[in-house]
Protein backbone atom coordinates (compact mmCIF):
# COMPACT_ATOMS: atom_id res chain seq x y z
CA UNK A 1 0.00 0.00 0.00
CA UNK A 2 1.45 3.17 -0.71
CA UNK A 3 2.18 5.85 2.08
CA UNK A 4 -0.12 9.43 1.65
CA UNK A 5 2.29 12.09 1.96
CA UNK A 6 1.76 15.50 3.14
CA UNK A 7 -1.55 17.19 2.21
CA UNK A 8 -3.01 13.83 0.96
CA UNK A 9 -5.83 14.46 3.16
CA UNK A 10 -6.51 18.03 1.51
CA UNK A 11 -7.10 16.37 -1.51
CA UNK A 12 -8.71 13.38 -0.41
CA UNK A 13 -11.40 15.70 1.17
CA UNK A 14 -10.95 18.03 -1.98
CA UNK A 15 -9.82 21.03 0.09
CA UNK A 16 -6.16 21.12 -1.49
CA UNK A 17 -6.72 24.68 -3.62
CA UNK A 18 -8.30 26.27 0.35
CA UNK A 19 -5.91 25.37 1.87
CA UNK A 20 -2.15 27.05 2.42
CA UNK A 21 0.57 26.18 0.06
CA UNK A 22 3.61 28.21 1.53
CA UNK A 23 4.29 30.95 3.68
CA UNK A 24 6.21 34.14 4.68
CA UNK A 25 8.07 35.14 7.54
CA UNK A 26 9.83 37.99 8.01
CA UNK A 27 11.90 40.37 10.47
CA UNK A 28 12.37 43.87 8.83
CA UNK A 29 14.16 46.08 11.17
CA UNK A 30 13.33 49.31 12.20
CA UNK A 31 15.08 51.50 10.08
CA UNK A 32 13.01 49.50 7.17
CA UNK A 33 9.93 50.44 8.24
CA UNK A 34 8.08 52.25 4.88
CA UNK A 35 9.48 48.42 3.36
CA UNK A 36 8.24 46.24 5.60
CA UNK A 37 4.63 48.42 5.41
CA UNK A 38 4.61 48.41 1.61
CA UNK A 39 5.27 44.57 1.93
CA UNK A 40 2.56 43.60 4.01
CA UNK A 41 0.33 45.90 2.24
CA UNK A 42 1.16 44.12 -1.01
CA UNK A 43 1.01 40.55 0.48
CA UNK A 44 -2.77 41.53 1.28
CA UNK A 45 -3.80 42.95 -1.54
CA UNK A 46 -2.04 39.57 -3.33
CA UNK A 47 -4.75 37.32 -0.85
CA UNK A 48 -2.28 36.24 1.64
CA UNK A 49 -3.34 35.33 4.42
CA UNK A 50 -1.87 37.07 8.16
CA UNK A 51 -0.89 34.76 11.06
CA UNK A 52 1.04 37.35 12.69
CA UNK A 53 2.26 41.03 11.33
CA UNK A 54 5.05 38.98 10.22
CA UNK A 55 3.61 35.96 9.55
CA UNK A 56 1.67 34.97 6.24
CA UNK A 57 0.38 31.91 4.28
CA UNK A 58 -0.31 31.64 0.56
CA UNK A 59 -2.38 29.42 -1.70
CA UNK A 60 -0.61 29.57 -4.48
CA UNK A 61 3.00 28.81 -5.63
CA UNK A 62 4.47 32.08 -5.82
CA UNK A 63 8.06 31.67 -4.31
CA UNK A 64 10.20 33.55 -7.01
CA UNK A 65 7.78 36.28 -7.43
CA UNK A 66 7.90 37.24 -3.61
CA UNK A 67 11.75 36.70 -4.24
CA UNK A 68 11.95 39.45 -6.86
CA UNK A 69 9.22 41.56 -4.46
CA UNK A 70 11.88 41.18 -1.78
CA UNK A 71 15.24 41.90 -3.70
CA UNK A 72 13.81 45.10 -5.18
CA UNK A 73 12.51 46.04 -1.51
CA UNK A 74 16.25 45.51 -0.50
CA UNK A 75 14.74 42.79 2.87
CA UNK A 76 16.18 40.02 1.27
CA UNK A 77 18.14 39.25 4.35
CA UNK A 78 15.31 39.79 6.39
CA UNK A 79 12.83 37.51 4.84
CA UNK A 80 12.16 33.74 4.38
CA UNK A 81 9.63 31.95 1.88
């Protein structure tokens, strides 16, 4: 019998589009404020989802876009997908 890997039940129950695919975490300092605000304001207007204020899920594959969001932001350092 083969072994259901992650999110086999999501599909089984036909809730794998609902639910999360990936997610964002990030830790903008200070001085980066206006970035870190323009970010989150982008990643809600984009339908993520907020955890935390630095904390979001996604339901879409989307990694290298939020890369390129990130790099031309200048957070790079500060942010993991």
């Amino acid at each position: 019998m083969k072994e259901a890997g992650p999110g086999a039940g999501a599909e089984i129950l036909g809730l794998s589009e609902v639910l999360p695919t990936g997610s964002i975490v990030f830790d903008v300092p200070q001085e980066m404020h206006n970035q870190r605000n323009w970010l989150r304001k982008k990643l809600k207007t984009l339908g993520f989802y907020m955890l935390q204020k630095s904390v979001f899920v996604f339901p879409y594959p989307c990694e290298e876009e939020l890369g390129d969001i990130c790099s031309h932001l200048d957070i790079s350092d500060y942010v993991d997908i």
